[in-house]
N, C-alpha and C. Protein backbone atom coordinates (compact mmCIF):
# COMPACT_ATOMS: atom_id res chain seq x y z
N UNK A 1 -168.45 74.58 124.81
CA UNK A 1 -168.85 73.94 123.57
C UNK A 1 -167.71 74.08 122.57
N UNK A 2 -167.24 73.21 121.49
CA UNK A 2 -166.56 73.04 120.66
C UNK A 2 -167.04 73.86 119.27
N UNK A 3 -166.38 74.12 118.20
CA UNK A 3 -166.56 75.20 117.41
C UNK A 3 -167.54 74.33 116.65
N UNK A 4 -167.80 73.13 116.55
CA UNK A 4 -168.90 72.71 115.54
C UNK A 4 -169.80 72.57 116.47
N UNK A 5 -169.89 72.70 117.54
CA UNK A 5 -171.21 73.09 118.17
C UNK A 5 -172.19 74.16 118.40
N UNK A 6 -170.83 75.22 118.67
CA UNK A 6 -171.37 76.44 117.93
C UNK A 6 -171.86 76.72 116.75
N UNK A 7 -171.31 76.01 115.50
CA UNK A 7 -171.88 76.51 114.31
C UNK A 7 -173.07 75.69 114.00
N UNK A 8 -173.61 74.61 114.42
CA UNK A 8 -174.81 74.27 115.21
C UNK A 8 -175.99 74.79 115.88
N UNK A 9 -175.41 74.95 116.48
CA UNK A 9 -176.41 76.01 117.72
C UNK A 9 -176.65 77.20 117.20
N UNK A 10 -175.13 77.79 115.83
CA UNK A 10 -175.72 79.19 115.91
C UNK A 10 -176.68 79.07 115.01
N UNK A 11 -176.84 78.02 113.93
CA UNK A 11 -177.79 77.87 112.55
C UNK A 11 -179.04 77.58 113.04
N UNK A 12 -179.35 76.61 114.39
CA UNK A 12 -180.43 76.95 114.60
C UNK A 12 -180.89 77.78 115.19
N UNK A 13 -180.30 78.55 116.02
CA UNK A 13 -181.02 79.79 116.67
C UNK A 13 -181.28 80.69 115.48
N UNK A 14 -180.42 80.99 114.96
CA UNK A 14 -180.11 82.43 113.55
C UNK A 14 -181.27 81.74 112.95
N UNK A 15 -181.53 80.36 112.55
CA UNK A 15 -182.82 80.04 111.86
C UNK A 15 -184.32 80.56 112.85
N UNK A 16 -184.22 80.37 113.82
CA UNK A 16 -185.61 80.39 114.25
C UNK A 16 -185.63 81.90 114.50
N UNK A 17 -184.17 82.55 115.15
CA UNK A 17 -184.48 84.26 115.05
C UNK A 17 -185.21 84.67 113.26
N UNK A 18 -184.56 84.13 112.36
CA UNK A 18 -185.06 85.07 111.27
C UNK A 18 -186.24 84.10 110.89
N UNK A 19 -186.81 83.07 110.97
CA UNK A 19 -188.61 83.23 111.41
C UNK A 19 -189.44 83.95 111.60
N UNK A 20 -188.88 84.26 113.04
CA UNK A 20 -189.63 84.92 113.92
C UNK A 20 -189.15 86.67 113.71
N UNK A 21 -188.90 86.59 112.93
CA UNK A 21 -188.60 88.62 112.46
C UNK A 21 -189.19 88.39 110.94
N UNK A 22 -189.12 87.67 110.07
CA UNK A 22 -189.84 87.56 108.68
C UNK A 22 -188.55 87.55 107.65
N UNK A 23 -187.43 87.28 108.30
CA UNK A 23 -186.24 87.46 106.92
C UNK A 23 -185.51 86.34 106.61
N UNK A 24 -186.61 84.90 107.08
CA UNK A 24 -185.55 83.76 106.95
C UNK A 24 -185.48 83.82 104.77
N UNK A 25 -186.29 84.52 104.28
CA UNK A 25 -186.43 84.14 102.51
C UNK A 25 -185.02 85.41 102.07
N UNK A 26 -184.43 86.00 103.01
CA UNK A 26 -183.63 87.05 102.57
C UNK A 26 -181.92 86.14 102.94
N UNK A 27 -181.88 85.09 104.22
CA UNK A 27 -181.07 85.18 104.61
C UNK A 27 -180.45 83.22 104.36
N UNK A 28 -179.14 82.93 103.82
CA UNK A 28 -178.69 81.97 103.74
C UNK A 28 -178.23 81.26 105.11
N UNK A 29 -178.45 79.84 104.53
CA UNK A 29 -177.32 79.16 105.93
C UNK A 29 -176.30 79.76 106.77
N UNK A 30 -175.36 80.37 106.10
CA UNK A 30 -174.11 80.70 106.06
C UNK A 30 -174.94 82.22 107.30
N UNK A 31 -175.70 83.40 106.83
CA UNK A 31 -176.29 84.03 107.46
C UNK A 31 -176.71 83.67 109.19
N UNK A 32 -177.08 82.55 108.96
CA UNK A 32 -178.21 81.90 109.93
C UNK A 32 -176.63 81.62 110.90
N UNK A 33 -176.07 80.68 110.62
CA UNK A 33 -174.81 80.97 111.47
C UNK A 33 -174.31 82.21 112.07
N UNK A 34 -173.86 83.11 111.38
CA UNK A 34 -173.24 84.22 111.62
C UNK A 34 -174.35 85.01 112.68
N UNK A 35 -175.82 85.33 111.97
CA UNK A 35 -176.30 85.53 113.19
C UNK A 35 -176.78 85.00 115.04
N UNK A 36 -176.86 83.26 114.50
CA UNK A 36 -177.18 82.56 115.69
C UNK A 36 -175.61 83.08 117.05
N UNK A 37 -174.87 82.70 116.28
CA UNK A 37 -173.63 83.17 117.02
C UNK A 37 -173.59 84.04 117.65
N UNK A 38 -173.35 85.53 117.10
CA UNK A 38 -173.66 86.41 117.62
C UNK A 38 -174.36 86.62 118.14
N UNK A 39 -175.76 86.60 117.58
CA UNK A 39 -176.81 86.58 118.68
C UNK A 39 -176.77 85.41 119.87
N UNK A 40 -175.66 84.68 120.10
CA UNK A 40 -176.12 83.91 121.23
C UNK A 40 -175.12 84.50 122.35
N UNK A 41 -173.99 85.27 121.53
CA UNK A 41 -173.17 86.33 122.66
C UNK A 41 -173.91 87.32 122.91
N UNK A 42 -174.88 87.84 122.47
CA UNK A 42 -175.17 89.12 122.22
C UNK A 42 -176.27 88.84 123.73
N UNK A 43 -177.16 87.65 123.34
CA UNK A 43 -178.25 87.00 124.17
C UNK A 43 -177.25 87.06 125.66
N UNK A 44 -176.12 86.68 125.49
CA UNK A 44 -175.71 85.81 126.77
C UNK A 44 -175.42 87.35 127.53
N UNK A 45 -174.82 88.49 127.00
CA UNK A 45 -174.55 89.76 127.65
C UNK A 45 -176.07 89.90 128.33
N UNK A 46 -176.91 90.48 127.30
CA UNK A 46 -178.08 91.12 127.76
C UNK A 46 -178.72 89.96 128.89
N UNK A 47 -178.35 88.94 129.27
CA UNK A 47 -178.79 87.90 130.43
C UNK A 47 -178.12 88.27 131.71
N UNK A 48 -176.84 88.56 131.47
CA UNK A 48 -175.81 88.94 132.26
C UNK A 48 -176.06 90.11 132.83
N UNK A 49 -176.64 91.49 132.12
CA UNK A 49 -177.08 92.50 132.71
C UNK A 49 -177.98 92.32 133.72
N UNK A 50 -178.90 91.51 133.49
CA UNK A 50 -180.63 91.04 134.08
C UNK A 50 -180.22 90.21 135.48
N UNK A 51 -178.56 89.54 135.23
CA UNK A 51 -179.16 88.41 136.84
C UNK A 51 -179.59 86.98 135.85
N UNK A 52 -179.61 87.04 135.05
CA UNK A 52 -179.77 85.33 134.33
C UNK A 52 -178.46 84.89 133.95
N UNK A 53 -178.77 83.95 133.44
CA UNK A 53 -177.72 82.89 132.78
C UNK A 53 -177.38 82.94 131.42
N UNK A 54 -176.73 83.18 130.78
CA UNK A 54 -176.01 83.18 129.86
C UNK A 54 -176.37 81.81 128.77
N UNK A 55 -175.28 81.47 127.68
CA UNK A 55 -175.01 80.23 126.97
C UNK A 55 -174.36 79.85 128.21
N UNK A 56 -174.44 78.76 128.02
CA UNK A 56 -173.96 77.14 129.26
C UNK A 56 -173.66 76.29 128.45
N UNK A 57 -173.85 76.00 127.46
CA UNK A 57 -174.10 74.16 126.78
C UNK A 57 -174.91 74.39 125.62
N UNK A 58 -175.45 73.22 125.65
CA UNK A 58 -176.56 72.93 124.07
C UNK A 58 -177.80 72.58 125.01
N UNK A 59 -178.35 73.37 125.75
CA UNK A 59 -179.53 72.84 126.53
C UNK A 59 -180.62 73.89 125.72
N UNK A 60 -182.26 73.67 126.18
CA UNK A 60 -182.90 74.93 126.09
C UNK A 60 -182.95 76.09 126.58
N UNK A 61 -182.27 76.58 127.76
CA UNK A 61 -182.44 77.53 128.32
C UNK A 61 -180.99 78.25 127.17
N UNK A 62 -180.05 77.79 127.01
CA UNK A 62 -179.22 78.48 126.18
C UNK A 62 -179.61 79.14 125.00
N UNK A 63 -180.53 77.79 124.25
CA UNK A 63 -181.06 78.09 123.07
C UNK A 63 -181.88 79.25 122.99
N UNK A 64 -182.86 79.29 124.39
CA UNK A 64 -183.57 80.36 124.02
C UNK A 64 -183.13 81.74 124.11
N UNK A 65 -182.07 82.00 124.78
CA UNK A 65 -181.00 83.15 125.22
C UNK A 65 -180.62 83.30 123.98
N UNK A 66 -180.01 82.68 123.24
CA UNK A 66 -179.58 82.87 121.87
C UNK A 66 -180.25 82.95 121.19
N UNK A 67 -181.47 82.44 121.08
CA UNK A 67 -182.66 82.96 119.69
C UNK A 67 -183.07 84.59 120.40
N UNK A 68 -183.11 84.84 121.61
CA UNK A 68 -183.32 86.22 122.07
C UNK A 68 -182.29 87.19 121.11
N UNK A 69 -181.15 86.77 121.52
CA UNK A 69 -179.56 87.73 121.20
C UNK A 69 -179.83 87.83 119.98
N UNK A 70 -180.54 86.16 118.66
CA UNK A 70 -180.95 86.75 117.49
C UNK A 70 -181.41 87.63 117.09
N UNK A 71 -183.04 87.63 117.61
CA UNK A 71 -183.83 88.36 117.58
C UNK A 71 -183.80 90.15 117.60
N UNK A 72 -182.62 90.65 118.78
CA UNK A 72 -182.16 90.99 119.09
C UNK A 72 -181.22 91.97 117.95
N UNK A 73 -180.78 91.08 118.04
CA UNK A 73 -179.80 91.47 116.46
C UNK A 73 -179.98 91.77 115.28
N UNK A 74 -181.21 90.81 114.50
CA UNK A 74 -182.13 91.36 113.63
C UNK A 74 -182.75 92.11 113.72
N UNK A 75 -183.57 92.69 114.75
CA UNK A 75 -184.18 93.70 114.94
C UNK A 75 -182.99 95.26 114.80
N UNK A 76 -182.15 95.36 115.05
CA UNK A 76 -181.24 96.19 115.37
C UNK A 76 -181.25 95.98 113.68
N UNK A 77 -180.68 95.44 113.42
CA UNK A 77 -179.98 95.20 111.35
C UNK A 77 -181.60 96.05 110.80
N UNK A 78 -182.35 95.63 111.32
CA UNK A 78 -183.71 95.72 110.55
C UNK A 78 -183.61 97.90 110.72
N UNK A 79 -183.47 98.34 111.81
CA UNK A 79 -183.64 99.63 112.16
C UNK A 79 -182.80 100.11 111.33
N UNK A 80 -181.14 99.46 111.20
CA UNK A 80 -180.05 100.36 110.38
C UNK A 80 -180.36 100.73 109.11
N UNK A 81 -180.61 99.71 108.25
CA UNK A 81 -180.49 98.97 107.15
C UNK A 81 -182.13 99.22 106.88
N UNK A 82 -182.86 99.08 107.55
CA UNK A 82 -184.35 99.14 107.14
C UNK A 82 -184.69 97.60 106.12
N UNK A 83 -186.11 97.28 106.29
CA UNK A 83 -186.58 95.79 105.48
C UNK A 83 -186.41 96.18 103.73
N UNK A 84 -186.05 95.33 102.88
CA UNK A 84 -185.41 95.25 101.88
C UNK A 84 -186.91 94.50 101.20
């Protein structure tokens, strides 16, 4: 994928990860990127441990690997940092 696909892919994953944890009213666009991203490397390792598939493309099975790696990630920020 090309870098504006990534920053794509990562805004919507980073969007639906911080949904689904309760911090999308804490966290900007700009956020939602930075985490989708990461969390979609983060997703694609912890797949890689398991015997799954990783990011591939802009399909759903990627997407959901990466809203995982979000999830993932927020949850971790949430333990350090504690809810604000």
């Amino acid at each position: 994928m090309g870098i504006l696909s990534w920053i794509v892919f990562g805004a919507l994953a980073g969007w639906v990860a911080s949904l689904i944890t309760g911090r999308n009213e804490r966290q900007g666009c700009l956020m939602n990127i930075i985490v989708g991203v990461v969390g979609a490397a983060l997703g694609g390792w912890v797949m890689s441990l398991i015997g799954g598939s990783g990011v591939t493309g802009f399909n759903l099975t990627s997407f959901l690997v990466a809203v995982l790696g979000a999830v993932i990630l927020l949850a971790i920020v949430n333990l350090v940092f504690g809810r604000r």
